[in-house]
PDB file of N, CA and C in Angstrom:
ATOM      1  N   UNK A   1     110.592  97.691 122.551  1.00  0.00           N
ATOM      2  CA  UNK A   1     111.460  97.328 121.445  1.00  0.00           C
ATOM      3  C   UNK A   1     110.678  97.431 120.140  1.00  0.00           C
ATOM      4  N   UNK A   2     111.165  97.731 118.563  1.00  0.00           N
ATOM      5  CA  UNK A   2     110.735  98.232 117.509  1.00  0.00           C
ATOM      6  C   UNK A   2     110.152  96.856 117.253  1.00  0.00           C
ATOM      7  N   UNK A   3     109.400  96.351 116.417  1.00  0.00           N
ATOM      8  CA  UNK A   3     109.018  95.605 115.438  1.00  0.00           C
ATOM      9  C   UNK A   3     109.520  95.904 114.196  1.00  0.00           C
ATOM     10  N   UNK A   4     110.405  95.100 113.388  1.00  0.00           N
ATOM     11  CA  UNK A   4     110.575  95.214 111.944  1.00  0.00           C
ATOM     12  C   UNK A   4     110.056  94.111 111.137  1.00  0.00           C
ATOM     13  N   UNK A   5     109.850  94.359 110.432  1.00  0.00           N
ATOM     14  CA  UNK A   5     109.103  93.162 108.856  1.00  0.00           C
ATOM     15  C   UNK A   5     110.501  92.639 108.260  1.00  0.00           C
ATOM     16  N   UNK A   6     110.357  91.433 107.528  1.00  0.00           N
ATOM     17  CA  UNK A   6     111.388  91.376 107.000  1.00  0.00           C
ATOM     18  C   UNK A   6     110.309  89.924 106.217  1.00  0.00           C
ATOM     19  N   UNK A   7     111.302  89.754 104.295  1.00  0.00           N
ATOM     20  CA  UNK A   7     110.431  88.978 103.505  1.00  0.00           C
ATOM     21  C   UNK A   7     112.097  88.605 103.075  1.00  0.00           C
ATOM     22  N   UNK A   8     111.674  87.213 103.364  1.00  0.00           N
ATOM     23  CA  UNK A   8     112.849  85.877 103.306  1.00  0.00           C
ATOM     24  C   UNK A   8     112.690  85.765 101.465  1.00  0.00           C
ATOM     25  N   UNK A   9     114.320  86.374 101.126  1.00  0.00           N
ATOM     26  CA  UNK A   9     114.275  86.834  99.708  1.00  0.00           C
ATOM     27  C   UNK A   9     113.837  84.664  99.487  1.00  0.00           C
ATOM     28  N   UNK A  10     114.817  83.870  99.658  1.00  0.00           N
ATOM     29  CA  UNK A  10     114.547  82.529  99.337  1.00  0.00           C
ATOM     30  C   UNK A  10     113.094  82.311  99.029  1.00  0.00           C
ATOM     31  N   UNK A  11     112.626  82.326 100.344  1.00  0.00           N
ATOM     32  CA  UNK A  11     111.123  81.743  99.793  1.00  0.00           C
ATOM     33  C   UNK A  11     109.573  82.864 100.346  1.00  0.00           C
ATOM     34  N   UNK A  12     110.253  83.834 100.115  1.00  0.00           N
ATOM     35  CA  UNK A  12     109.332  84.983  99.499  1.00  0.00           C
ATOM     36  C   UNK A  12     108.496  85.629 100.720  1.00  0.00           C
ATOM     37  N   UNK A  13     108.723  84.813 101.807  1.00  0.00           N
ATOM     38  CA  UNK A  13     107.574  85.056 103.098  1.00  0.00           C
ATOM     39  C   UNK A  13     107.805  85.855 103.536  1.00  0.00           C
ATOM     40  N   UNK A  14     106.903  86.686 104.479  1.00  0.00           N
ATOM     41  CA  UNK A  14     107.063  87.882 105.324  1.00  0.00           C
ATOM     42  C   UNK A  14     107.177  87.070 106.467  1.00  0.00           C
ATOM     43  N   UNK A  15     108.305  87.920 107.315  1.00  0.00           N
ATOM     44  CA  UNK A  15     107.921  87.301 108.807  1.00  0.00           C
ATOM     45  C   UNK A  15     108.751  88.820 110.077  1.00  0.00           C
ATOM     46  N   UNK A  16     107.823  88.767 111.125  1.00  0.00           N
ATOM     47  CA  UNK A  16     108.398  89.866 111.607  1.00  0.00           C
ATOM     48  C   UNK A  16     109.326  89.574 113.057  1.00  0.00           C
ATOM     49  N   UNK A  17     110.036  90.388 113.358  1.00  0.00           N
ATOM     50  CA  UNK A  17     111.018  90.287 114.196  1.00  0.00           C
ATOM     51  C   UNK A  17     111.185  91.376 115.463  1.00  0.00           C
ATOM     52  N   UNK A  18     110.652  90.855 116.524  1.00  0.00           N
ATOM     53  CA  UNK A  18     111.127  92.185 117.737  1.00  0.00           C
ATOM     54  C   UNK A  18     112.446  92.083 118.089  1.00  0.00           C
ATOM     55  N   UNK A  19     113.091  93.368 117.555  1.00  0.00           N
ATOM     56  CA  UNK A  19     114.558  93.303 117.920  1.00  0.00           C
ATOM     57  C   UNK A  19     114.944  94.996 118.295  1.00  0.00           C
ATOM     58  N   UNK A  20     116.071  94.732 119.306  1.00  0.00           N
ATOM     59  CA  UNK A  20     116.458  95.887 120.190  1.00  0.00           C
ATOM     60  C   UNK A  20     117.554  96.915 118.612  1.00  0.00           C
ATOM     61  N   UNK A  21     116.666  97.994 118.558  1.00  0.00           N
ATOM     62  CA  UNK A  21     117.568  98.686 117.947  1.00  0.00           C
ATOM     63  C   UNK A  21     119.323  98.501 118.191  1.00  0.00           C
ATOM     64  N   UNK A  22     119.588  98.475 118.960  1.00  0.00           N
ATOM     65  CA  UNK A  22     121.005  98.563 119.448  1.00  0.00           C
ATOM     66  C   UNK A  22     121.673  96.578 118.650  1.00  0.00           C
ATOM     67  N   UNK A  23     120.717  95.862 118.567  1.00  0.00           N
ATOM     68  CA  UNK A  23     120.817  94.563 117.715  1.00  0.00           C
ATOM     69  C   UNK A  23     120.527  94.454 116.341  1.00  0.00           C
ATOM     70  N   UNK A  24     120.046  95.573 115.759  1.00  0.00           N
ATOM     71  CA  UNK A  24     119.540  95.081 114.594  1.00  0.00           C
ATOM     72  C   UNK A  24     120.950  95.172 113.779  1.00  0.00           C
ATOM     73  N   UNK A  25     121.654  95.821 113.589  1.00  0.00           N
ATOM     74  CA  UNK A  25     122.641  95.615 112.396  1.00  0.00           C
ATOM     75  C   UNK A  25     123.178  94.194 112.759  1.00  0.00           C
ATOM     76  N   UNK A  26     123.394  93.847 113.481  1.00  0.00           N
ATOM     77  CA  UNK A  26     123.873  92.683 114.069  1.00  0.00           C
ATOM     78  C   UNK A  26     122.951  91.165 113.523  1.00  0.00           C
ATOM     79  N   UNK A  27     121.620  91.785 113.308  1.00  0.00           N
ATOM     80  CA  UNK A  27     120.908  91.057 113.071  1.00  0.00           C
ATOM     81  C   UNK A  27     120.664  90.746 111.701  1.00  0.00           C
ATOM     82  N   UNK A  28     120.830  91.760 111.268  1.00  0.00           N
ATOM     83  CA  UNK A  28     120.946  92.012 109.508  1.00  0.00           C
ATOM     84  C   UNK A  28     122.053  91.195 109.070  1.00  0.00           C
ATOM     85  N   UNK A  29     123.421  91.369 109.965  1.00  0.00           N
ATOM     86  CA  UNK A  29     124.544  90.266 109.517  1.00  0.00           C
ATOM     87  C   UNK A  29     124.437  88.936 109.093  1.00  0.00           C
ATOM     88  N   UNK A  30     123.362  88.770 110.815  1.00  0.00           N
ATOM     89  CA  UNK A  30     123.428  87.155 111.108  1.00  0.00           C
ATOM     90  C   UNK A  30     122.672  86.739 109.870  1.00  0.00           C
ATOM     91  N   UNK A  31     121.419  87.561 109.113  1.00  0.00           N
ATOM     92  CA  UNK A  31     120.760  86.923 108.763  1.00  0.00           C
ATOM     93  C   UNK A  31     120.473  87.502 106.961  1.00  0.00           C
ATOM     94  N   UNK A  32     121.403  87.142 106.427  1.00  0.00           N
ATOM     95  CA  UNK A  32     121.416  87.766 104.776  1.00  0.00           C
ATOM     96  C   UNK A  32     120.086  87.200 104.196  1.00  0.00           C
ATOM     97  N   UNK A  33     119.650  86.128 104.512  1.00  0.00           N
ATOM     98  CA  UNK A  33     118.387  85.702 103.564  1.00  0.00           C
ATOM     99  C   UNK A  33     117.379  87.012 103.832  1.00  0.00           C
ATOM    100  N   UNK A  34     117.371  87.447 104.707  1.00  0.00           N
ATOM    101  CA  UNK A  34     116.177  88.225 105.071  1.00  0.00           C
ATOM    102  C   UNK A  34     116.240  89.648 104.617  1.00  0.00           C
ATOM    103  N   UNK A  35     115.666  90.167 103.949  1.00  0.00           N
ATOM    104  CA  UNK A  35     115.555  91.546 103.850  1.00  0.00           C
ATOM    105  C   UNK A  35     114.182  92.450 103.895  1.00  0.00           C
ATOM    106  N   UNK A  36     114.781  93.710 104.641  1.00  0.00           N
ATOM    107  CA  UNK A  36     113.655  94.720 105.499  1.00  0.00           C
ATOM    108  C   UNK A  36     113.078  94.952 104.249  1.00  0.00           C
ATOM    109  N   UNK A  37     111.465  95.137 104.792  1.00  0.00           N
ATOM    110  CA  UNK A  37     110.287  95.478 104.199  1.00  0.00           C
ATOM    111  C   UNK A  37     109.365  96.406 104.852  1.00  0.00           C
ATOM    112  N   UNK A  38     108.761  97.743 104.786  1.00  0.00           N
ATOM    113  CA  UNK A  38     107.558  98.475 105.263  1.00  0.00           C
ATOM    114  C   UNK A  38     106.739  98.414 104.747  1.00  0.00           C
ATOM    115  N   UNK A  39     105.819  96.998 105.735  1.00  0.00           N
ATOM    116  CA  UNK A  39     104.699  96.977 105.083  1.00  0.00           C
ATOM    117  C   UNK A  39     103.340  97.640 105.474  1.00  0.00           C
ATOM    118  N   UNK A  40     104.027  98.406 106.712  1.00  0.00           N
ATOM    119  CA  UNK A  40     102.844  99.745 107.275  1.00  0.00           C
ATOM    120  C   UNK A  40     103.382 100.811 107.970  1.00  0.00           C
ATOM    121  N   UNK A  41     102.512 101.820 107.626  1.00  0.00           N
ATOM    122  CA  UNK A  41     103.670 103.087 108.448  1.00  0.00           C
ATOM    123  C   UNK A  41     103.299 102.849 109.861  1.00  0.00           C
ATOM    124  N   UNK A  42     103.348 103.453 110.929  1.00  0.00           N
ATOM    125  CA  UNK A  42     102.969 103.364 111.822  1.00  0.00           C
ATOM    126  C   UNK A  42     101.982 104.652 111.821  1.00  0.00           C
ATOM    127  N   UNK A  43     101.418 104.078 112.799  1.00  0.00           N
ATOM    128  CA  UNK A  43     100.064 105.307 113.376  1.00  0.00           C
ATOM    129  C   UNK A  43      99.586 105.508 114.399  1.00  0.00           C
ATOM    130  N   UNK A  44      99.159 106.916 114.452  1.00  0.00           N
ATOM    131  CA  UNK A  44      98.562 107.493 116.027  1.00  0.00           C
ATOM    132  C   UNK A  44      97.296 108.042 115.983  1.00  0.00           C
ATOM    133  N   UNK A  45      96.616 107.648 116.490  1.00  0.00           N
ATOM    134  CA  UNK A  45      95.566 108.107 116.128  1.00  0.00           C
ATOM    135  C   UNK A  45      95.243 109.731 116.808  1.00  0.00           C
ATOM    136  N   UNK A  46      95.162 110.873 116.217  1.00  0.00           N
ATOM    137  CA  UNK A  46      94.853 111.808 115.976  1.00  0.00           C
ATOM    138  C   UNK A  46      93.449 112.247 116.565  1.00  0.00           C
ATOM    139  N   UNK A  47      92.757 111.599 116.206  1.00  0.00           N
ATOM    140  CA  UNK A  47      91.128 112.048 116.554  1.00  0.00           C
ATOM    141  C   UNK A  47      90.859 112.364 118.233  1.00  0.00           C
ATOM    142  N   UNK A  48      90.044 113.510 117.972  1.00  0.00           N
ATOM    143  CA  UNK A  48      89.796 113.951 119.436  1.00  0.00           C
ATOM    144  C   UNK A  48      88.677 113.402 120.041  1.00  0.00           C
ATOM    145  N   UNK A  49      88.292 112.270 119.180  1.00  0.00           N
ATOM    146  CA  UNK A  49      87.244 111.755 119.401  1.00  0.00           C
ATOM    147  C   UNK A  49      87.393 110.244 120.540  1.00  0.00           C
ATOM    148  N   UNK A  50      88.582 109.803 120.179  1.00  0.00           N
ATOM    149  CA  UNK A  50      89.005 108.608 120.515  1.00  0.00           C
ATOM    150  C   UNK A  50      89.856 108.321 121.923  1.00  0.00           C
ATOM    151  N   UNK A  51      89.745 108.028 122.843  1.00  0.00           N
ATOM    152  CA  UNK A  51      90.045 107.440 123.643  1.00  0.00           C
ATOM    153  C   UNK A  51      91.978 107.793 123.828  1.00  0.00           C
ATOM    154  N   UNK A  52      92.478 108.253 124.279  1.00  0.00           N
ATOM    155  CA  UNK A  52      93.553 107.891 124.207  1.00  0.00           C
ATOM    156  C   UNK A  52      94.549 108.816 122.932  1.00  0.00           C
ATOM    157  N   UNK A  53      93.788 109.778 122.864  1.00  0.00           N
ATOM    158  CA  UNK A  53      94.646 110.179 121.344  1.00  0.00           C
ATOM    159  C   UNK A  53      95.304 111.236 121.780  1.00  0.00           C
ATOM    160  N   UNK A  54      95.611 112.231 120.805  1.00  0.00           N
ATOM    161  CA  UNK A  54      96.581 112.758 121.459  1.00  0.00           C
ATOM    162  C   UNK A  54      96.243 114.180 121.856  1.00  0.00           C
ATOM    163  N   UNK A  55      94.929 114.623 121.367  1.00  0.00           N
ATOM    164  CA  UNK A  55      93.616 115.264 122.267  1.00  0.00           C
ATOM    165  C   UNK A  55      93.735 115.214 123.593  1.00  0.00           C
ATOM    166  N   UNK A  56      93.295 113.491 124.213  1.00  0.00           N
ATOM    167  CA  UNK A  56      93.499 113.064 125.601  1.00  0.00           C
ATOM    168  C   UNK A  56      94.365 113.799 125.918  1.00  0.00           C
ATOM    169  N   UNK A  57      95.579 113.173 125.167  1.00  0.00           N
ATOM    170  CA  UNK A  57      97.112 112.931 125.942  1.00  0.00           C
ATOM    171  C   UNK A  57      97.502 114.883 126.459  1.00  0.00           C
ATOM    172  N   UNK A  58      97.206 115.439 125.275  1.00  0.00           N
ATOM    173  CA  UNK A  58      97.143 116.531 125.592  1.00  0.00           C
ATOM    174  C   UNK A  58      96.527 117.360 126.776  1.00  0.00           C
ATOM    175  N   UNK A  59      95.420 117.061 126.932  1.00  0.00           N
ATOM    176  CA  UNK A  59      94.515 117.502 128.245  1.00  0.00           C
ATOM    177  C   UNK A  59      95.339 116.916 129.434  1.00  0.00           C
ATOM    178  N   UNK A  60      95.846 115.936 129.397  1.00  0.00           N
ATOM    179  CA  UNK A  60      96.453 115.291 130.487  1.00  0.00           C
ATOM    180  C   UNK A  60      97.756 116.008 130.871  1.00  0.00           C
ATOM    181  N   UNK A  61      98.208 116.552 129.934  1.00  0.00           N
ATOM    182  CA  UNK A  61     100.111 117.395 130.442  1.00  0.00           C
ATOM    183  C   UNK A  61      99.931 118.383 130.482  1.00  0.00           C
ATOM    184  N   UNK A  62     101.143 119.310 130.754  1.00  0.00           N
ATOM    185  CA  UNK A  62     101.529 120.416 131.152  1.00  0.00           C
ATOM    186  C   UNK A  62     101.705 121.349 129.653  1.00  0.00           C
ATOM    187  N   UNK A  63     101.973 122.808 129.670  1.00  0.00           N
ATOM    188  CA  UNK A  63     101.365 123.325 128.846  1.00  0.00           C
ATOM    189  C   UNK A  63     102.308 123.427 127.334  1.00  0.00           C
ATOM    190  N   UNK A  64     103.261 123.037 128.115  1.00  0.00           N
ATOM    191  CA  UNK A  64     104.610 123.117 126.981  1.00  0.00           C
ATOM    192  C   UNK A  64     104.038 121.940 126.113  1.00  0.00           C
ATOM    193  N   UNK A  65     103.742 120.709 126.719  1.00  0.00           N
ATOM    194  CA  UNK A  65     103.105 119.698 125.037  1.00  0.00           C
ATOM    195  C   UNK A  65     101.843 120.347 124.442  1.00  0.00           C
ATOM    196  N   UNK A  66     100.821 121.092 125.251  1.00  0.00           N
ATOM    197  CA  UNK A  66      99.792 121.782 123.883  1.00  0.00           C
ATOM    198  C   UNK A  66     100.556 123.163 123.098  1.00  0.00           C
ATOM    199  N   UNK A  67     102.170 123.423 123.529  1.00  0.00           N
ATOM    200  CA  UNK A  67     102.343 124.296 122.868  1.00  0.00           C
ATOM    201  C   UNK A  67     103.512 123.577 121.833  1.00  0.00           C
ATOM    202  N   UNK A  68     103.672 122.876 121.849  1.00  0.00           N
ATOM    203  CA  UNK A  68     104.469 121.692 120.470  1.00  0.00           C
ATOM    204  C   UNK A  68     104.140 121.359 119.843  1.00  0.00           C
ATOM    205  N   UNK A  69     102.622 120.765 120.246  1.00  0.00           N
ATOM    206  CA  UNK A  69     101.298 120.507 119.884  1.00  0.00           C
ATOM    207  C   UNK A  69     100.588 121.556 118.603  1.00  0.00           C
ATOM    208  N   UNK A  70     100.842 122.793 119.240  1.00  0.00           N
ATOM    209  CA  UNK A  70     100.524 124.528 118.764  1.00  0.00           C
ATOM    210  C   UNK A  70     101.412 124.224 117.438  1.00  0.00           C
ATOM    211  N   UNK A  71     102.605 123.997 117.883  1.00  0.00           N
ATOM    212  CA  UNK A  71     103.614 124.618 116.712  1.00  0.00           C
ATOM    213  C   UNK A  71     103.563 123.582 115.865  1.00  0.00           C
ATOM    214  N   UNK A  72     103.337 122.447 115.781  1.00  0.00           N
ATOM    215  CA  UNK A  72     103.013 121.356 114.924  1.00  0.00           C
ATOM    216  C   UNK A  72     101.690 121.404 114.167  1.00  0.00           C
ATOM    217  N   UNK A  73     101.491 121.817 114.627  1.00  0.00           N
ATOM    218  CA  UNK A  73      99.770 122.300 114.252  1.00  0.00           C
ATOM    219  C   UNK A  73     100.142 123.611 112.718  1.00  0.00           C
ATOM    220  N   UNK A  74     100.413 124.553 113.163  1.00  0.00           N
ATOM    221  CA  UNK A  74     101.087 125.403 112.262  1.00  0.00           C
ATOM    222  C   UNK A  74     101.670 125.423 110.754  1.00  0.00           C
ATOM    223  N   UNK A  75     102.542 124.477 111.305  1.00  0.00           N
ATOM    224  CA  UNK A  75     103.472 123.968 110.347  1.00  0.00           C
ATOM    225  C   UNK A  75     102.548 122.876 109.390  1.00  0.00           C
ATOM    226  N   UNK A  76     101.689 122.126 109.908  1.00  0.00           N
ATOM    227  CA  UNK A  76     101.067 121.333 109.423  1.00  0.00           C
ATOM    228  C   UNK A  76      99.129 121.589 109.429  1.00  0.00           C
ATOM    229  N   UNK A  77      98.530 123.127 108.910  1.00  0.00           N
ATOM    230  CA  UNK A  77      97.284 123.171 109.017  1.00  0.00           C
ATOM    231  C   UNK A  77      96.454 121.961 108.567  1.00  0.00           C
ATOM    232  N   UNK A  78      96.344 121.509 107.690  1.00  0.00           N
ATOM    233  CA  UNK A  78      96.011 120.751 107.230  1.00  0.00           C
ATOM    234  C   UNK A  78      95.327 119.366 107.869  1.00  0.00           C
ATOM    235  N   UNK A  79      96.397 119.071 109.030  1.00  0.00           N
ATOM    236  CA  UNK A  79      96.304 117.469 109.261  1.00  0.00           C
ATOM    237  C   UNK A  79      95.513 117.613 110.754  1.00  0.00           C
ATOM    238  N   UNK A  80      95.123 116.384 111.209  1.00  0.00           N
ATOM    239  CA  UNK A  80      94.304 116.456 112.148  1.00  0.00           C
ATOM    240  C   UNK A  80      94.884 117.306 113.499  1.00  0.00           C
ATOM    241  N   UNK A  81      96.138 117.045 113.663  1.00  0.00           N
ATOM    242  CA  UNK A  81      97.061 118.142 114.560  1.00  0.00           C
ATOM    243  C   UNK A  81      96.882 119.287 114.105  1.00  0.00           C
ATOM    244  N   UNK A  82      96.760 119.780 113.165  1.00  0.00           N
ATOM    245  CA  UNK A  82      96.467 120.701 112.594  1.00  0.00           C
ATOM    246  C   UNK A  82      94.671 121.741 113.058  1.00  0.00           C
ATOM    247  N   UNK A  83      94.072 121.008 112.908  1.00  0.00           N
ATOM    248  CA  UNK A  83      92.708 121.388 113.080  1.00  0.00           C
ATOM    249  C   UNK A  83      92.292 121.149 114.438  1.00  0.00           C
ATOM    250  N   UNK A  84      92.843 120.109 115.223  1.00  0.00           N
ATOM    251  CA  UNK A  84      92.674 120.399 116.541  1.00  0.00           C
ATOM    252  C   UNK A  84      93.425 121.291 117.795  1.00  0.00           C
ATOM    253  N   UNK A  85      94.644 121.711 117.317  1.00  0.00           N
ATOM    254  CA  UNK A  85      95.723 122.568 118.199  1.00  0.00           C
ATOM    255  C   UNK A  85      95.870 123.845 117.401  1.00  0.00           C
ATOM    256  N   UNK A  86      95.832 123.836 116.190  1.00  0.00           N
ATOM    257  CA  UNK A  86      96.440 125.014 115.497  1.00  0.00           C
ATOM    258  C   UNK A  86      95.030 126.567 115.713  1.00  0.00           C
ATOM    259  N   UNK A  87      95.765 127.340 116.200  1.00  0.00           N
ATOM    260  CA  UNK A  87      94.744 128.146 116.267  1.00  0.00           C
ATOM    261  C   UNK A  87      94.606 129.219 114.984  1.00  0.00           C
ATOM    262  N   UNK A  88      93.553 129.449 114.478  1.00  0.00           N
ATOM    263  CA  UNK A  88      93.007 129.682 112.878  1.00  0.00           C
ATOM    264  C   UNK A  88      92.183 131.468 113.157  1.00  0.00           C
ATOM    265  N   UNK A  89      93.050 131.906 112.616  1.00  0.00           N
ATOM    266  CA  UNK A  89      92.427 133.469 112.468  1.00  0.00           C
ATOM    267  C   UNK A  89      90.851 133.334 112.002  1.00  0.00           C
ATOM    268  N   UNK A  90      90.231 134.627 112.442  1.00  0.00           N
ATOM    269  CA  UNK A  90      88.854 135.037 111.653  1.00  0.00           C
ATOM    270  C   UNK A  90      88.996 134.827 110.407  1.00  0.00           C
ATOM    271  N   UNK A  91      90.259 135.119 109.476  1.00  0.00           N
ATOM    272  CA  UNK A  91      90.360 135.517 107.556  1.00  0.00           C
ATOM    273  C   UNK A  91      91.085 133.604 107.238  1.00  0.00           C
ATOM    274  N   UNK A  92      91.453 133.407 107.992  1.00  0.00           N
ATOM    275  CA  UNK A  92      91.630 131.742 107.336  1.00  0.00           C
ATOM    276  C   UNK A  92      90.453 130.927 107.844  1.00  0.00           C
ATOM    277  N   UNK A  93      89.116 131.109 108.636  1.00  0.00           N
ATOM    278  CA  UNK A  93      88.367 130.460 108.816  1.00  0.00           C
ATOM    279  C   UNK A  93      87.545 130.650 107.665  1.00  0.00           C
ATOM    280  N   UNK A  94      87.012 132.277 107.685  1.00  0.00           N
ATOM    281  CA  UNK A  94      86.134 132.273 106.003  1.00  0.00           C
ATOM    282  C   UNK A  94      86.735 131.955 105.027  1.00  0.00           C
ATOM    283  N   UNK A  95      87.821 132.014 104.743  1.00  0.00           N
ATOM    284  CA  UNK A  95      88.736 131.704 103.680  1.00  0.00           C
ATOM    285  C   UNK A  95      88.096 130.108 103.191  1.00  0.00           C
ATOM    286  N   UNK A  96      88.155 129.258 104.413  1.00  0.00           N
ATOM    287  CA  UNK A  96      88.487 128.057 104.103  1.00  0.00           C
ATOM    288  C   UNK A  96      86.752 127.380 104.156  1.00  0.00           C
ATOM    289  N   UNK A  97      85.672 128.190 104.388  1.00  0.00           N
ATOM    290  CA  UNK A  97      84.447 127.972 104.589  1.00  0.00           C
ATOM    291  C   UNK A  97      84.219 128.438 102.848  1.00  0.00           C
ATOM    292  N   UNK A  98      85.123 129.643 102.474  1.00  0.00           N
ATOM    293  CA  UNK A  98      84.595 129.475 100.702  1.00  0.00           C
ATOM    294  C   UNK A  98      84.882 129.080 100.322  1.00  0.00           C
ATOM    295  N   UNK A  99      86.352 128.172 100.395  1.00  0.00           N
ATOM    296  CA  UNK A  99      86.768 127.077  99.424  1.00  0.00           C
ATOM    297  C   UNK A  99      85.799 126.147  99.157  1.00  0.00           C
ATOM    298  N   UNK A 100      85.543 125.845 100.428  1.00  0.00           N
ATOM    299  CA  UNK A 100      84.364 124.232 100.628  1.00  0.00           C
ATOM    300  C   UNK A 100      83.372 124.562  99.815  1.00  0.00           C
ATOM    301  N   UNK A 101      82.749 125.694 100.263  1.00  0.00           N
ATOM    302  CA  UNK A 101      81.727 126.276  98.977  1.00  0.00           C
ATOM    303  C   UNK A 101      81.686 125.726  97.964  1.00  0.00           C
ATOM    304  N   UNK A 102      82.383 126.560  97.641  1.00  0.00           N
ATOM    305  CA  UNK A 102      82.793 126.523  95.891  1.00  0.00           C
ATOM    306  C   UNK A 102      83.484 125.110  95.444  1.00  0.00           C
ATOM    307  N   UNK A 103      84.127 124.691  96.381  1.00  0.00           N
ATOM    308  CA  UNK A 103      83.999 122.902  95.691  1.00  0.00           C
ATOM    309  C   UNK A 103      83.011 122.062  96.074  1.00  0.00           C
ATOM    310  N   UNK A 104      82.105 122.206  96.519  1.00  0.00           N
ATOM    311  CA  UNK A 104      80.952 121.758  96.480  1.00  0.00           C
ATOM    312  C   UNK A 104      80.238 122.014  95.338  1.00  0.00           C
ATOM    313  N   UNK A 105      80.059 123.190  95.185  1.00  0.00           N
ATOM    314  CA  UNK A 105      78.857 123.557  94.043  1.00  0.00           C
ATOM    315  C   UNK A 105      79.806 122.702  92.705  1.00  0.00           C
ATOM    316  N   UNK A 106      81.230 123.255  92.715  1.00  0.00           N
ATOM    317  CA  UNK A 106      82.001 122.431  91.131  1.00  0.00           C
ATOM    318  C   UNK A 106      81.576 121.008  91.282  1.00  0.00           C
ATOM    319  N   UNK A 107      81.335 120.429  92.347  1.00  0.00           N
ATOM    320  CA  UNK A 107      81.163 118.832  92.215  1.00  0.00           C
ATOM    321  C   UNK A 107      80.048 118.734  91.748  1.00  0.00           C
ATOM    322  N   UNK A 108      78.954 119.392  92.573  1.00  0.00           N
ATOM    323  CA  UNK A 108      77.457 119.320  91.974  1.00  0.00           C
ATOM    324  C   UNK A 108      77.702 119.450  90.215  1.00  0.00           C
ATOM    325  N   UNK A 109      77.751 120.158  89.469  1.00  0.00           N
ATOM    326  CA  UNK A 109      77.898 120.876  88.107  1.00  0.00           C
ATOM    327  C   UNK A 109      78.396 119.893  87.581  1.00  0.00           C
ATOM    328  N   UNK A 110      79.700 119.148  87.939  1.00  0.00           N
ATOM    329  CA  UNK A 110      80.342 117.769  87.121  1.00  0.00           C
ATOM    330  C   UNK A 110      79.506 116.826  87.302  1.00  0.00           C
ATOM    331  N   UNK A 111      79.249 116.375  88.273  1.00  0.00           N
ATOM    332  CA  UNK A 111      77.915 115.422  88.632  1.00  0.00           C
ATOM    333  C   UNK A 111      76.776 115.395  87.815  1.00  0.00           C
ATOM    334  N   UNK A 112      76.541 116.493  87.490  1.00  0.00           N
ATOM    335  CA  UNK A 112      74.894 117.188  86.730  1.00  0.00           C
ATOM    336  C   UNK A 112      75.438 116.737  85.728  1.00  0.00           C
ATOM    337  N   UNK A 113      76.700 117.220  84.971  1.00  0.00           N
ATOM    338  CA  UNK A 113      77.009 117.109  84.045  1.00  0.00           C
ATOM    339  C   UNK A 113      77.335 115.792  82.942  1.00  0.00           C
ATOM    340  N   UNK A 114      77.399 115.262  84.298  1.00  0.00           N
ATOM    341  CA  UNK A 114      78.120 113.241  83.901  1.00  0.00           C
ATOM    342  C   UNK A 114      76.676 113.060  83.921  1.00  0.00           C
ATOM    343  N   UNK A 115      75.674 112.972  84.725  1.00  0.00           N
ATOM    344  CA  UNK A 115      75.021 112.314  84.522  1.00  0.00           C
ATOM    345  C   UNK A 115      73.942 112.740  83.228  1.00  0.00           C
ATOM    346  N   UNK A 116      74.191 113.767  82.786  1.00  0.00           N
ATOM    347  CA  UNK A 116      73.684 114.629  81.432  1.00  0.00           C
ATOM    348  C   UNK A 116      73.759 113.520  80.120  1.00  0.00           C
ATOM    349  N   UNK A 117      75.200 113.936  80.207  1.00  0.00           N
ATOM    350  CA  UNK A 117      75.719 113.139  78.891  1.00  0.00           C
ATOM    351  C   UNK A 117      75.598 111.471  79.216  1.00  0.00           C
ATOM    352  N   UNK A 118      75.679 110.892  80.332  1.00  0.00           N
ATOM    353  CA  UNK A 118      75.627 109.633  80.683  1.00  0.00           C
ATOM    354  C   UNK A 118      74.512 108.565  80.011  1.00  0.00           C
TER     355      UNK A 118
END
């Protein structure tokens, strides 16, 4: 069952509530003082480093989740799904080895530079 937050407009408190999706509007009725709050997104941990992530989870199934896995990856290079499933041509690997480069050296130069005038 979901966990929702909810901060009691009256007297300002957070307090949270396990309630069955299929109850919550119901619950929202019963209870007007209260109104929903996100006070964290939820999270998965990503890292292939960790116990249980979705690395593991992956090694553990059949091939259709590392290929959802694949296509999520794609769509999203960037993010840790991204860098662990997404498979990265020869010309987007150097690509992305000269970016780093070259923002490295610009940091050095601003750095030099702040601490110049500093």
């Amino acid at each position: 069952m979901p966990t929702y937050d909810f901060r009691n407009r009256e007297t300002g408190e957070y307090e949270e509530h396990i309630i069955r999706m299929s109850e919550y509007d119901q619950f929202v009725e019963d209870h007007p003082e209260l109104e929903r709050v996100i006070l964290s997104a939820p999270s998965m941990n990503y890292s292939s480093h960790a116990q249980g992530s979705v690395t593991d989870i992956a090694a553990k199934k059949d091939g259709g989740w590392k290929e959802v896995l694949q296509k999520i990856g794609e769509q999203n290079p960037i993010s840790q799904v991204g860098e662990d499933f997404h498979r990265k041509s020869i010309k987007q690997i150097k690509t992305t080895e000269v970016v780093n480069k070259h923002a490295d050296k610009q940091a050095k130069r601003k750095a030099e530079i702040i601490k110049k005038y500093s």
